[in-house]
C-alpha atoms as a PDB file:
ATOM      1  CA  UNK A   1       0.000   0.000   0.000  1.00  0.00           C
ATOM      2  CA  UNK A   2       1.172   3.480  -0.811  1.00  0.00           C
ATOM      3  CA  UNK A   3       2.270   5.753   1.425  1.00  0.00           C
ATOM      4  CA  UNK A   4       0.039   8.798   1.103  1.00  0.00           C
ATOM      5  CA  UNK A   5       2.996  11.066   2.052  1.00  0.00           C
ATOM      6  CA  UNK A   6       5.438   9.523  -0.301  1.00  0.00           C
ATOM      7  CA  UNK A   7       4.744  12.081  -2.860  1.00  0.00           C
ATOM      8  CA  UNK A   8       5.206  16.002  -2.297  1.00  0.00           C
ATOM      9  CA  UNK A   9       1.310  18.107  -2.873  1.00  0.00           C
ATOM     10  CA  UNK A  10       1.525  20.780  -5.402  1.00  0.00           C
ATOM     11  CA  UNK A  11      -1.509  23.038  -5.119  1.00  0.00           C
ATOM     12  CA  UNK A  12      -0.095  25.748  -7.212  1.00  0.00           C
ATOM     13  CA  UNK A  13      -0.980  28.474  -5.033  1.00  0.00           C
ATOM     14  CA  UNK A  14       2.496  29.455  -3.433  1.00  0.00           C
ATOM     15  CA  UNK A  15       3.243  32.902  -4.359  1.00  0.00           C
ATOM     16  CA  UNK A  16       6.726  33.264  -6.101  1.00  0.00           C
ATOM     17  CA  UNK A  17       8.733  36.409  -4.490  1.00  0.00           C
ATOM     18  CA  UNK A  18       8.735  39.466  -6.836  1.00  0.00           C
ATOM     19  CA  UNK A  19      12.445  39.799  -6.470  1.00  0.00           C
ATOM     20  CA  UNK A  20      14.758  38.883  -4.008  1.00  0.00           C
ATOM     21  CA  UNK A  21      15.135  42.032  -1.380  1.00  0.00           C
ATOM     22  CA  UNK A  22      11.033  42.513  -0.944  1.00  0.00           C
ATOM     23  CA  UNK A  23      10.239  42.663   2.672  1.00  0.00           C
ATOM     24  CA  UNK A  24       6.993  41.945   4.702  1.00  0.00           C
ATOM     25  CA  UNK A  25       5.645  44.928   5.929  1.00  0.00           C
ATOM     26  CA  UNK A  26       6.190  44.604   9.698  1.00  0.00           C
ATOM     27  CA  UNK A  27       3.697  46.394  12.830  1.00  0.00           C
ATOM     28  CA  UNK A  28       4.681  47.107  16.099  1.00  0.00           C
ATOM     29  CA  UNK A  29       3.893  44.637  18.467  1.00  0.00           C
ATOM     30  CA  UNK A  30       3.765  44.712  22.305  1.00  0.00           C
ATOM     31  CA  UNK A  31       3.529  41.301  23.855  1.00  0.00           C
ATOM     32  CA  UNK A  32       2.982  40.242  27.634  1.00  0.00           C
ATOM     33  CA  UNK A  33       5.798  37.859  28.910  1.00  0.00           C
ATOM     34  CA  UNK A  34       5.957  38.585  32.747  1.00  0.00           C
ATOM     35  CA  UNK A  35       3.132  39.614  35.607  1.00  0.00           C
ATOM     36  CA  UNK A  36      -0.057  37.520  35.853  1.00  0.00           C
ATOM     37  CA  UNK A  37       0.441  34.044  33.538  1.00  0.00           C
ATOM     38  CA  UNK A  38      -3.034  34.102  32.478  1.00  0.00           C
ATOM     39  CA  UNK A  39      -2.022  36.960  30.637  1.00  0.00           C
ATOM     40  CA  UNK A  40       0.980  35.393  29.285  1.00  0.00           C
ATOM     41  CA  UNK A  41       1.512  35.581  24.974  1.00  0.00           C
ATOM     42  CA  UNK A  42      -1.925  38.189  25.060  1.00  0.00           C
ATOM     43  CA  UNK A  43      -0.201  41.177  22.689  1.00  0.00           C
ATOM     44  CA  UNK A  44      -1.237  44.964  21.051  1.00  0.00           C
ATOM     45  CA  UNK A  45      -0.638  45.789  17.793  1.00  0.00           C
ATOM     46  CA  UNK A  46       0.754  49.615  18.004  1.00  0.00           C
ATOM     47  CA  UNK A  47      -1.160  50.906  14.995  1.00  0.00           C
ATOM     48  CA  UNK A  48      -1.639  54.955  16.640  1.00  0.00           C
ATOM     49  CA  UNK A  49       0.553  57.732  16.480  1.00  0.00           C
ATOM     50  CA  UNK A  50       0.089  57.416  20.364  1.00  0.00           C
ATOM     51  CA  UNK A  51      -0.999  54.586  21.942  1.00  0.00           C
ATOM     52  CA  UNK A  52      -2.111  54.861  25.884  1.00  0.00           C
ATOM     53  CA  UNK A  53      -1.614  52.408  28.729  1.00  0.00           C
ATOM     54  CA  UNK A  54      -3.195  51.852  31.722  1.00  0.00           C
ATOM     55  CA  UNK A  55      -5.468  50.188  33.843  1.00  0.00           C
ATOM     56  CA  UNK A  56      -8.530  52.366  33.642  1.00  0.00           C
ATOM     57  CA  UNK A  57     -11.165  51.797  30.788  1.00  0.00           C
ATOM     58  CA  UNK A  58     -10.695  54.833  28.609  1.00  0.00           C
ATOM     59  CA  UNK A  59      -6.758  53.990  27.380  1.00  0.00           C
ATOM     60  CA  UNK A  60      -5.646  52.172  24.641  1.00  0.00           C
ATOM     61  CA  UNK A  61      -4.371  48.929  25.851  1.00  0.00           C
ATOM     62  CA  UNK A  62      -5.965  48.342  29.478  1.00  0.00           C
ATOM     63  CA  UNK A  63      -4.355  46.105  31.719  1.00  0.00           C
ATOM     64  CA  UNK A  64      -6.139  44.900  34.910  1.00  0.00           C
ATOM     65  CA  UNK A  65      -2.802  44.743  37.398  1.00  0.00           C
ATOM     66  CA  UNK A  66      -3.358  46.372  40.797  1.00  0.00           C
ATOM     67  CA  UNK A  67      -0.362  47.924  40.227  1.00  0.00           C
ATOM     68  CA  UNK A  68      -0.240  49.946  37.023  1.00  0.00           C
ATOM     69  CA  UNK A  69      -2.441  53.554  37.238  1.00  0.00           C
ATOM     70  CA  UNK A  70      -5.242  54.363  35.146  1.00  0.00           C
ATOM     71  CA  UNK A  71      -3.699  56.474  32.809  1.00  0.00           C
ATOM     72  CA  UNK A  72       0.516  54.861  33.374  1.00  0.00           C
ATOM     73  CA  UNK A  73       2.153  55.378  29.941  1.00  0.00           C
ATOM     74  CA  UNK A  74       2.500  56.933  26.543  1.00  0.00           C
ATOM     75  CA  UNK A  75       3.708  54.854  23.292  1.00  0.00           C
ATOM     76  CA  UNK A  76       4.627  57.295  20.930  1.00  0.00           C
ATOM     77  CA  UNK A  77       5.745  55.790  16.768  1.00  0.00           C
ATOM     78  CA  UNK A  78       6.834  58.399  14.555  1.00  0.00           C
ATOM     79  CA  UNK A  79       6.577  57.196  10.586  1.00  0.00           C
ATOM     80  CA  UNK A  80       8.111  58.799   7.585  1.00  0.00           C
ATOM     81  CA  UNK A  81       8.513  57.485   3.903  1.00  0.00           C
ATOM     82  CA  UNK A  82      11.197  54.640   4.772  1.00  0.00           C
ATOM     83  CA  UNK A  83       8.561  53.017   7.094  1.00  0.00           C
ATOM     84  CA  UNK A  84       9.071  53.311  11.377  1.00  0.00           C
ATOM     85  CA  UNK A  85      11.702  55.834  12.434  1.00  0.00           C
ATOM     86  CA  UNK A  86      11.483  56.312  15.959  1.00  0.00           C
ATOM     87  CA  UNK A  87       9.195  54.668  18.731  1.00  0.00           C
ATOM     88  CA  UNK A  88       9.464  56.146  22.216  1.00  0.00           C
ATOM     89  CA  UNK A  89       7.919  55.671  25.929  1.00  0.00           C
ATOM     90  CA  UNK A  90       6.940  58.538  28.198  1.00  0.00           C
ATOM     91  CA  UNK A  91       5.836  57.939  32.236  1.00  0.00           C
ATOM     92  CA  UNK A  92       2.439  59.871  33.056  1.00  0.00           C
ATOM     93  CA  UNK A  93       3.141  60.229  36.710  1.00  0.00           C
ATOM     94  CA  UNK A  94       2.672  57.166  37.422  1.00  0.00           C
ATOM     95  CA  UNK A  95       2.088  55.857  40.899  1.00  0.00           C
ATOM     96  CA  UNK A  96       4.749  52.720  40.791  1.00  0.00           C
ATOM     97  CA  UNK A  97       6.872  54.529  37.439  1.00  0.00           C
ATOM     98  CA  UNK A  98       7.463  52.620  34.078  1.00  0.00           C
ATOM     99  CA  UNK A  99      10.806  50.964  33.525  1.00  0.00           C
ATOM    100  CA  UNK A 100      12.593  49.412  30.613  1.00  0.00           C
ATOM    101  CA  UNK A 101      15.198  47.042  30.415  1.00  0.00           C
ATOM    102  CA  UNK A 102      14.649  46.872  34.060  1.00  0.00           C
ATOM    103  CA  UNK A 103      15.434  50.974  34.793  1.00  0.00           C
ATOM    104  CA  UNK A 104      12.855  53.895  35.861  1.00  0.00           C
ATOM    105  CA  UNK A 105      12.395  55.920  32.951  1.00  0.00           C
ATOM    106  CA  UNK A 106      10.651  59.372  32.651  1.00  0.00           C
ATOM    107  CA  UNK A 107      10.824  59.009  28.725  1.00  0.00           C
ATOM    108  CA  UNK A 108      13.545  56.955  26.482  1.00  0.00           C
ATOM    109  CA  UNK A 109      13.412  55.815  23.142  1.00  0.00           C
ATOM    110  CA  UNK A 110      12.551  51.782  22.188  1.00  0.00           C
ATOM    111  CA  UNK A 111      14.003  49.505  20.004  1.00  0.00           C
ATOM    112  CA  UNK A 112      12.806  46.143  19.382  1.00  0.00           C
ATOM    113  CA  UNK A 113      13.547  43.545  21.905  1.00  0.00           C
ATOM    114  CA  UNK A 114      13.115  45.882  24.852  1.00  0.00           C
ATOM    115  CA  UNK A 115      11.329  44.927  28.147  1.00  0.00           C
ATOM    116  CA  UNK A 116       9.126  47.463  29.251  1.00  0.00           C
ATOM    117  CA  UNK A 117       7.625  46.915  32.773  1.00  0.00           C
ATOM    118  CA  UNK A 118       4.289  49.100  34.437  1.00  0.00           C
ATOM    119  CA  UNK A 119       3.429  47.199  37.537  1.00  0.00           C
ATOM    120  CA  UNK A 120       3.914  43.818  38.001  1.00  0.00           C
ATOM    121  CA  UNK A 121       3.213  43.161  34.209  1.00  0.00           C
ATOM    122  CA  UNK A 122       6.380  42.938  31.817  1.00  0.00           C
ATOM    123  CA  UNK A 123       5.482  43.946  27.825  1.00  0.00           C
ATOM    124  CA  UNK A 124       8.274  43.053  24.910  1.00  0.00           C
ATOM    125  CA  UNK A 125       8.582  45.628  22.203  1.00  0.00           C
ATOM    126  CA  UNK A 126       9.002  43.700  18.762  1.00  0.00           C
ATOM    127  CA  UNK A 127       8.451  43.684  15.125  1.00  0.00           C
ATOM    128  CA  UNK A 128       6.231  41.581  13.378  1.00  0.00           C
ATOM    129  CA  UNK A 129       4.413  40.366  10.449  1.00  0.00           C
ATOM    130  CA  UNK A 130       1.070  39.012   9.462  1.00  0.00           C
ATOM    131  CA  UNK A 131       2.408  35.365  10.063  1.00  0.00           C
ATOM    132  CA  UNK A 132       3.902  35.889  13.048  1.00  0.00           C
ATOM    133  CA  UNK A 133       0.707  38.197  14.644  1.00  0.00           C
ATOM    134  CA  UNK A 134      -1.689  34.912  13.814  1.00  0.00           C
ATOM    135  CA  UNK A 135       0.810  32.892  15.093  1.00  0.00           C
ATOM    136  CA  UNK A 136       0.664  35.161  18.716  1.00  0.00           C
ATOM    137  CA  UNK A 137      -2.723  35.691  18.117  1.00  0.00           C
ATOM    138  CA  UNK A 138      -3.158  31.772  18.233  1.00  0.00           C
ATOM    139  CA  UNK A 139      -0.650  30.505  21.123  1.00  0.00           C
ATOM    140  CA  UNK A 140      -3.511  33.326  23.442  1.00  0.00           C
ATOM    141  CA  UNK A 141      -6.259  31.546  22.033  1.00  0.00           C
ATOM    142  CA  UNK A 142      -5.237  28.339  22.849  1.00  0.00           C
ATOM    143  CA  UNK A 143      -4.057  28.980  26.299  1.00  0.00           C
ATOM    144  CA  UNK A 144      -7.071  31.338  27.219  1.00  0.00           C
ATOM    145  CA  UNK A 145      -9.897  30.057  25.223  1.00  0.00           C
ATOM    146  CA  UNK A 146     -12.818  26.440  25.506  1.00  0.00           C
ATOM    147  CA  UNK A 147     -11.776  24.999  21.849  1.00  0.00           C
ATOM    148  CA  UNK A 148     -15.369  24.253  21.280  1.00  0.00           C
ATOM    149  CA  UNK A 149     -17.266  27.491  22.107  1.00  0.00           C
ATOM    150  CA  UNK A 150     -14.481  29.558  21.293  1.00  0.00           C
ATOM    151  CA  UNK A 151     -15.350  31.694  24.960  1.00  0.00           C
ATOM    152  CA  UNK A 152     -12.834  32.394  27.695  1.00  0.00           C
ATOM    153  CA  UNK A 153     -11.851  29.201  29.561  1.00  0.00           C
ATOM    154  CA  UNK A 154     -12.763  28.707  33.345  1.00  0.00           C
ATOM    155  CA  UNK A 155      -9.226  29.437  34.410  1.00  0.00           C
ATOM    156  CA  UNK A 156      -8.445  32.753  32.171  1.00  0.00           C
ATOM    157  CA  UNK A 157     -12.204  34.201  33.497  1.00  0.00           C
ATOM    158  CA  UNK A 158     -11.908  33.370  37.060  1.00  0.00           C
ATOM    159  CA  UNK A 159      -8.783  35.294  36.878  1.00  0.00           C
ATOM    160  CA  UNK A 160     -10.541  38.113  35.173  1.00  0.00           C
ATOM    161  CA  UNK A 161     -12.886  38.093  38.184  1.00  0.00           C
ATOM    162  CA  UNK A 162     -10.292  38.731  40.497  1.00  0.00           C
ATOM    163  CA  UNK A 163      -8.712  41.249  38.754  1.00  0.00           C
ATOM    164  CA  UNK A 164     -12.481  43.166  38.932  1.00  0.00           C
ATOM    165  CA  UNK A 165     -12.999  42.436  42.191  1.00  0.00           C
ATOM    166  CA  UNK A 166      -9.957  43.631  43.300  1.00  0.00           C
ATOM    167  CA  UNK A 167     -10.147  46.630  41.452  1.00  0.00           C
ATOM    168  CA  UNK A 168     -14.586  46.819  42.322  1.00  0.00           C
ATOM    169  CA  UNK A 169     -13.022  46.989  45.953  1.00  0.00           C
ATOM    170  CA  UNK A 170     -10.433  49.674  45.853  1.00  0.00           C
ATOM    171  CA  UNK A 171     -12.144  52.169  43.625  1.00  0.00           C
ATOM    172  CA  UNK A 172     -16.325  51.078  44.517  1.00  0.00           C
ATOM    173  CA  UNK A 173     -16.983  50.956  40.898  1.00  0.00           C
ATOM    174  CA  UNK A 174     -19.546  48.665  39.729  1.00  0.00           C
ATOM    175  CA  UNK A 175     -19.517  45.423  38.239  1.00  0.00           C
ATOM    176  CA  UNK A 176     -22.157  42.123  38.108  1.00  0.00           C
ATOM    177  CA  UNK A 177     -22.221  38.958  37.406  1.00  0.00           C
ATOM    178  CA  UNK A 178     -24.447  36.567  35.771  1.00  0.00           C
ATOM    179  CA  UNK A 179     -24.133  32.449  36.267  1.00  0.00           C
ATOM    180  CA  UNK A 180     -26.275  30.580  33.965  1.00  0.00           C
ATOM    181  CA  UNK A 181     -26.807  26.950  33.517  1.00  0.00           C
ATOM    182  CA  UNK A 182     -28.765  25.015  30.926  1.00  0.00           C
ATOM    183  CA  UNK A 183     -31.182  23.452  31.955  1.00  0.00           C
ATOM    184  CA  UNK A 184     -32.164  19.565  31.414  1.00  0.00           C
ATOM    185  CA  UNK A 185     -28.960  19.230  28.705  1.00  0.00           C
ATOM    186  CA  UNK A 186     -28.215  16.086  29.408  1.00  0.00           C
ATOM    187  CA  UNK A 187     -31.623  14.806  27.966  1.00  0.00           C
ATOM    188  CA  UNK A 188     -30.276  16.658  24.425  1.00  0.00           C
ATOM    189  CA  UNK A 189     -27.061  14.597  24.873  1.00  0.00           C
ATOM    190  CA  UNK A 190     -28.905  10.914  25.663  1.00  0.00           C
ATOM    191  CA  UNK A 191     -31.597  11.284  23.333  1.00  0.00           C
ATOM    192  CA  UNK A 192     -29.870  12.948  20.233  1.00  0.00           C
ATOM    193  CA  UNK A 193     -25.958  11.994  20.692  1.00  0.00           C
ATOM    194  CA  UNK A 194     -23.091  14.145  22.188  1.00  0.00           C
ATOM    195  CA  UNK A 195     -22.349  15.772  18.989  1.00  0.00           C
ATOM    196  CA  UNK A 196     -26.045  17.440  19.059  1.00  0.00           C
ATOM    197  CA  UNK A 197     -25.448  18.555  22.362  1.00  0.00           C
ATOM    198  CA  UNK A 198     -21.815  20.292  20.972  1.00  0.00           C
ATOM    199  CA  UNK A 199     -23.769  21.745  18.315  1.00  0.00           C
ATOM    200  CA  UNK A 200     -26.076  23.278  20.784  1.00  0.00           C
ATOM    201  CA  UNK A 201     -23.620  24.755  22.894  1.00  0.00           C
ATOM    202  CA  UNK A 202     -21.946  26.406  20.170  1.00  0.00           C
ATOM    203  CA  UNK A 203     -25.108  27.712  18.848  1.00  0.00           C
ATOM    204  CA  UNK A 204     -26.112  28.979  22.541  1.00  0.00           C
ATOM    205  CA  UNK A 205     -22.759  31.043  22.864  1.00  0.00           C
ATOM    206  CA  UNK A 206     -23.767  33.269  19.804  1.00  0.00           C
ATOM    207  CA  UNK A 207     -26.668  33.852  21.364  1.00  0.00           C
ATOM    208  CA  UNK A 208     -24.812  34.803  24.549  1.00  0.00           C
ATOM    209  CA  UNK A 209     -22.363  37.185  22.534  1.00  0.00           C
ATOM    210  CA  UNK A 210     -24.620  38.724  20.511  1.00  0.00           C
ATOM    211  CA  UNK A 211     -26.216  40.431  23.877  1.00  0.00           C
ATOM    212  CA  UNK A 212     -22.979  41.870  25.154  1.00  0.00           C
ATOM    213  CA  UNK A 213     -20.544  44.607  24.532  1.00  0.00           C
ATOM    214  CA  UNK A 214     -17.256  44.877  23.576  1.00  0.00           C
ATOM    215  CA  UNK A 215     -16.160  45.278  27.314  1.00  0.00           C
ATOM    216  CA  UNK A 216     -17.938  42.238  28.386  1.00  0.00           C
ATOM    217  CA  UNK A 217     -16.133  39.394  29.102  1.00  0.00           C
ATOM    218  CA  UNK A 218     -17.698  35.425  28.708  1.00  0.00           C
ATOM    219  CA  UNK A 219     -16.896  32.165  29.570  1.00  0.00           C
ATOM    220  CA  UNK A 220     -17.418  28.487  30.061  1.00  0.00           C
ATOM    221  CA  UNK A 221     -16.927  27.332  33.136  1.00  0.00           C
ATOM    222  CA  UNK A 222     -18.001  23.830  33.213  1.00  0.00           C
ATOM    223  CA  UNK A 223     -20.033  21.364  30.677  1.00  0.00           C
ATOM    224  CA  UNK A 224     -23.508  23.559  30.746  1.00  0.00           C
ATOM    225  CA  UNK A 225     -22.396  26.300  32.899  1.00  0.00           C
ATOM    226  CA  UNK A 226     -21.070  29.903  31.568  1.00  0.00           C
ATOM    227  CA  UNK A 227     -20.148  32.983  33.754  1.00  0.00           C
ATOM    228  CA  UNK A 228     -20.363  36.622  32.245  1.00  0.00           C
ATOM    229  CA  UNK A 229     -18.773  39.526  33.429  1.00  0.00           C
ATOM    230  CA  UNK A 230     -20.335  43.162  33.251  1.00  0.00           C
ATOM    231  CA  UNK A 231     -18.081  46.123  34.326  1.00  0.00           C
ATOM    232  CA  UNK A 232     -19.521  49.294  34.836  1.00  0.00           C
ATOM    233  CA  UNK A 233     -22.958  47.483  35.174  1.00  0.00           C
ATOM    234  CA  UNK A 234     -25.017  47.301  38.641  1.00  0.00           C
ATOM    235  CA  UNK A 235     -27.274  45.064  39.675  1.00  0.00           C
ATOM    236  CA  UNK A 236     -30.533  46.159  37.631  1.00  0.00           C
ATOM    237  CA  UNK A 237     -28.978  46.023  33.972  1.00  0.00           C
ATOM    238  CA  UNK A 238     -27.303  42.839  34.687  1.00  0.00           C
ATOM    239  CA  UNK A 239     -30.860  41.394  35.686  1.00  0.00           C
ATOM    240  CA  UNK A 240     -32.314  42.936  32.191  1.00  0.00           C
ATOM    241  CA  UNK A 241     -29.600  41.139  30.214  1.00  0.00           C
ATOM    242  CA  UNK A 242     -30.167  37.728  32.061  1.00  0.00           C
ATOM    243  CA  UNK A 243     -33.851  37.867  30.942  1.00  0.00           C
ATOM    244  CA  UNK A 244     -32.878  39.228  27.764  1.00  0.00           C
ATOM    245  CA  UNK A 245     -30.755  36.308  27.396  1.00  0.00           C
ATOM    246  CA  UNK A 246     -33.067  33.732  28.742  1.00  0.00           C
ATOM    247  CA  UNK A 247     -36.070  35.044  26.191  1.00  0.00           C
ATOM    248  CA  UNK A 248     -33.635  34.801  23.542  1.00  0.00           C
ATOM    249  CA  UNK A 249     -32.408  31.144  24.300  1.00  0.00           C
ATOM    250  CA  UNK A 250     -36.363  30.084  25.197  1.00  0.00           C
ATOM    251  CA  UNK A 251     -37.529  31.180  21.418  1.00  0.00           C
ATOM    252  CA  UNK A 252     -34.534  29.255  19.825  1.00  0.00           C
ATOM    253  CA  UNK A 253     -34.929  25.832  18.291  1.00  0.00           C
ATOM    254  CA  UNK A 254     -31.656  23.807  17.198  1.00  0.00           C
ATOM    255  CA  UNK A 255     -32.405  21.866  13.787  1.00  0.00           C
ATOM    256  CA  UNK A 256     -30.005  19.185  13.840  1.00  0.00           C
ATOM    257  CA  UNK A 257     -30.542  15.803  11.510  1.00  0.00           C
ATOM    258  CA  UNK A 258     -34.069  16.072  10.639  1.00  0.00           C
ATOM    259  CA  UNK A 259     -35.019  16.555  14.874  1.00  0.00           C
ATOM    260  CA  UNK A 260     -35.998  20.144  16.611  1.00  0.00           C
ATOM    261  CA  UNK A 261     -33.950  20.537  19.733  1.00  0.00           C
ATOM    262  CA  UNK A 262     -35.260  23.707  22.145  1.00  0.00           C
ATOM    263  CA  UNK A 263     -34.082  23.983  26.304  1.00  0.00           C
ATOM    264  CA  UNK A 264     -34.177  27.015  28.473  1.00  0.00           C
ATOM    265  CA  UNK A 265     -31.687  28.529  30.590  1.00  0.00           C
ATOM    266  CA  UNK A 266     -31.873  29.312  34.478  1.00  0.00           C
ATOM    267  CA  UNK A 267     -29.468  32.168  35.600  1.00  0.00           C
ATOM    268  CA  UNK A 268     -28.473  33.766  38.916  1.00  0.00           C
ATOM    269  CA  UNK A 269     -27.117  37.426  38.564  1.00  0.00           C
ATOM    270  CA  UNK A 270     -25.300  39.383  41.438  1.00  0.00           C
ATOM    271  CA  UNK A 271     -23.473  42.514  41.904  1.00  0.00           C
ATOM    272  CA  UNK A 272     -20.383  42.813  43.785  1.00  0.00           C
ATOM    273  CA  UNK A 273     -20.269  44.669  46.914  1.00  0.00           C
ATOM    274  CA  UNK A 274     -17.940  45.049  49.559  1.00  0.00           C
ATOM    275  CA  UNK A 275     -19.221  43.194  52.146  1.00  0.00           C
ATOM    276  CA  UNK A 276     -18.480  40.369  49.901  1.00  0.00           C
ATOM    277  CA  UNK A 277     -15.479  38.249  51.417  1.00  0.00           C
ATOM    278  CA  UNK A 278     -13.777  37.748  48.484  1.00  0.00           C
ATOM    279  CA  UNK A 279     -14.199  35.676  44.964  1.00  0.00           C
ATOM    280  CA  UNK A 280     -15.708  32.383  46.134  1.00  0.00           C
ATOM    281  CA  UNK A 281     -18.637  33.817  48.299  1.00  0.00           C
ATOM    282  CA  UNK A 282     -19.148  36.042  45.047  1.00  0.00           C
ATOM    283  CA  UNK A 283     -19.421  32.943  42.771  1.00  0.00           C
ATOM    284  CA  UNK A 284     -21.697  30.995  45.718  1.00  0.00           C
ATOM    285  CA  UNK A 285     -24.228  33.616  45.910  1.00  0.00           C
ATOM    286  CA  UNK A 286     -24.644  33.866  42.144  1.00  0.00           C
ATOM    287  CA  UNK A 287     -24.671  29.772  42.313  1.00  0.00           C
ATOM    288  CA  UNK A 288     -27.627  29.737  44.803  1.00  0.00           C
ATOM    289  CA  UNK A 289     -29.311  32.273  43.140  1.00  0.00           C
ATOM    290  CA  UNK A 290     -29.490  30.117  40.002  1.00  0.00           C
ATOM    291  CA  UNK A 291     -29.862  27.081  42.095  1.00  0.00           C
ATOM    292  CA  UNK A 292     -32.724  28.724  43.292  1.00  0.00           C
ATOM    293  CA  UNK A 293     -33.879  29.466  40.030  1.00  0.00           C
ATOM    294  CA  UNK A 294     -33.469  25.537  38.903  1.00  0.00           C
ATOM    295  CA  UNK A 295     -35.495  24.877  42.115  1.00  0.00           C
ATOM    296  CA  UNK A 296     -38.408  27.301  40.987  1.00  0.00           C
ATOM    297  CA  UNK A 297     -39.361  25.497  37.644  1.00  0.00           C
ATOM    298  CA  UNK A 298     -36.136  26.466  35.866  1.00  0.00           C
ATOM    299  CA  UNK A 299     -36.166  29.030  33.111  1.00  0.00           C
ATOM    300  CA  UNK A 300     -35.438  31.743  34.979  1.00  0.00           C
ATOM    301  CA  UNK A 301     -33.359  34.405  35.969  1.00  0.00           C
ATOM    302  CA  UNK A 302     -32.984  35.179  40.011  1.00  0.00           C
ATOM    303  CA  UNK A 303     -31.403  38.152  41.542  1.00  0.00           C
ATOM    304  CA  UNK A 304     -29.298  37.850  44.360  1.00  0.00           C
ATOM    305  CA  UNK A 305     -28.556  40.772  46.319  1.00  0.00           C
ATOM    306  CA  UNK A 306     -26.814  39.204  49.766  1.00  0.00           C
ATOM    307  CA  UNK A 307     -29.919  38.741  51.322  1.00  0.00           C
ATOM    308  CA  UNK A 308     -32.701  40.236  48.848  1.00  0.00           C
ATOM    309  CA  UNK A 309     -33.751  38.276  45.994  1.00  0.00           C
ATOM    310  CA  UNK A 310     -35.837  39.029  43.376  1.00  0.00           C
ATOM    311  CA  UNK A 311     -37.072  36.747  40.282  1.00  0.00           C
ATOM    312  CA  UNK A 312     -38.577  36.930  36.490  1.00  0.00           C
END
């Protein structure tokens, strides 16, 4: 029997060069390599004339460590005809300062292969090209993302939950929660086959990301489970969205090999306060809140407020 990889594949579709000194056009890349290792290969493409960095909401690149300031540093990339000519870093008063190559720095010029550090999190300056951004863009995904729904793994968002809660607990800004859990899945899986039941959840998480914004953060968190984050969002809108969700995920029906495949959703939603210990009572009281909603004829969303609850 032949080898199938005996012979070389032509497909014909490998550009040829146009002569031999054409370059790739490189960007500017900023990549994380130190500071909090869920964080680890996530990198910025430095496409402005001035790029921001902090770890407040309204800068460029916004980086949830404790330590950097809202507003910490300035990126500056000066381009002429022959492509990038200068790229330079300027402190904004920051509280902790901004170093490179491992000295305090007021403002310096970069060059590529330099470590800048704000906080505890440690960026490399680099050049790059369309190959090598997918390829960065990829080793992230994998590390941070559930291969099958393509949301934010348990590990990455629990992380991201500290980070907010952390920063909810310092500054008093708000920020919810909502904890949903499908309800009766495992009847999809026994009666129509595990690969239904993928098909489903894949179908439910674009009708999860479809309600959020940009600054909204989802992920899977177990088999049927999902957690979503909502910064800047109190208790009320977070309760809206959970219904909004749950109406959407009630009306949808699944056609998968000739069979119609329909389950609801029951959800607990929570805002953070600080009276809240820390992360896992957080997670619990969103958990009994749905719990409570499973209890109550599932499909529905229930609002837990530490000791007020409220349901539709």
């Amino acid at each position: 029997m032949m080898d199938p990889l005996d012979k070389t594949i032509c497909d014909g579709k490998l550009p040829l060069p146009v002569n031999g000194n054409q370059k790739a056009e490189h960007s500017i890349m900023l990549t994380i390599i130190g500071g909090n290792e869920t964080d680890f290969g996530r990198h910025f493409i430095l496409e402005k004339k001035q790029t921001m960095l902090g770890r407040g909401q309204t800068v460029d690149i916004t980086i949830l460590d404790g330590k950097i300031s809202k507003v910490h540093c300035e990126i500056t990339v000066i381009r002429g005809g022959n492509g990038i000519e200068q790229i330079g870093i300027r402190d904004l008063d920051s509280t902790n300062g901004t170093y490179v190559n491992g000295e305090s720095v007021s403002q310096v010029t970069l060059k590529a292969g330099d470590k800048i550090q704000a906080g505890e999190t440690v960026l490399q300056l680099s050049y790059s090209d369309e190959i090598e951004k997918e390829y960065h863009a990829k080793l992230f995904n994998f590390a941070a993302r559930d291969a099958l729904t393509g949301l934010y793994n348990k590990r990455f968002i629990f992380n991201e939950l500290e980070n907010y809660s952390r920063i909810a607990r310092r500054s008093g800004r708000a920020f919810s929660i909502i904890m949903i859990d499908i309800d009766d899945f495992k009847q999809i899986n026994d009666r129509f086959g595990h690969l239904s039941g993928d098909e489903y959840l894949k179908n439910l998480t674009e009708l999860i990301t479809h309600s959020l914004r940009d600054q909204d953060i989802a992920g899977r968190i177990g088999g049927e489970e999902f957690l979503i984050i909502l910064p800047e969002t109190k208790i009320d809108g977070a309760f809206q969205l959970a219904v909004r969700i749950r109406k959407n995920i009630e009306k949808f029906v699944l056609r998968y090999q000739n069979s119609e495949i329909r389950t609801t959703i029951s959800a607990g939603v929570c805002q953070f306060e600080k009276t809240i210990k820390d992360v896992k009572e957080f997670l619990d009281l969103a958990d009994q809140a749905m719990y409570e909603a499973k209890r109550s004829e599932k499909n529905k969303v229930m609002q837990a407020q530490l000791s007020t609850m409220a349901e539709k």
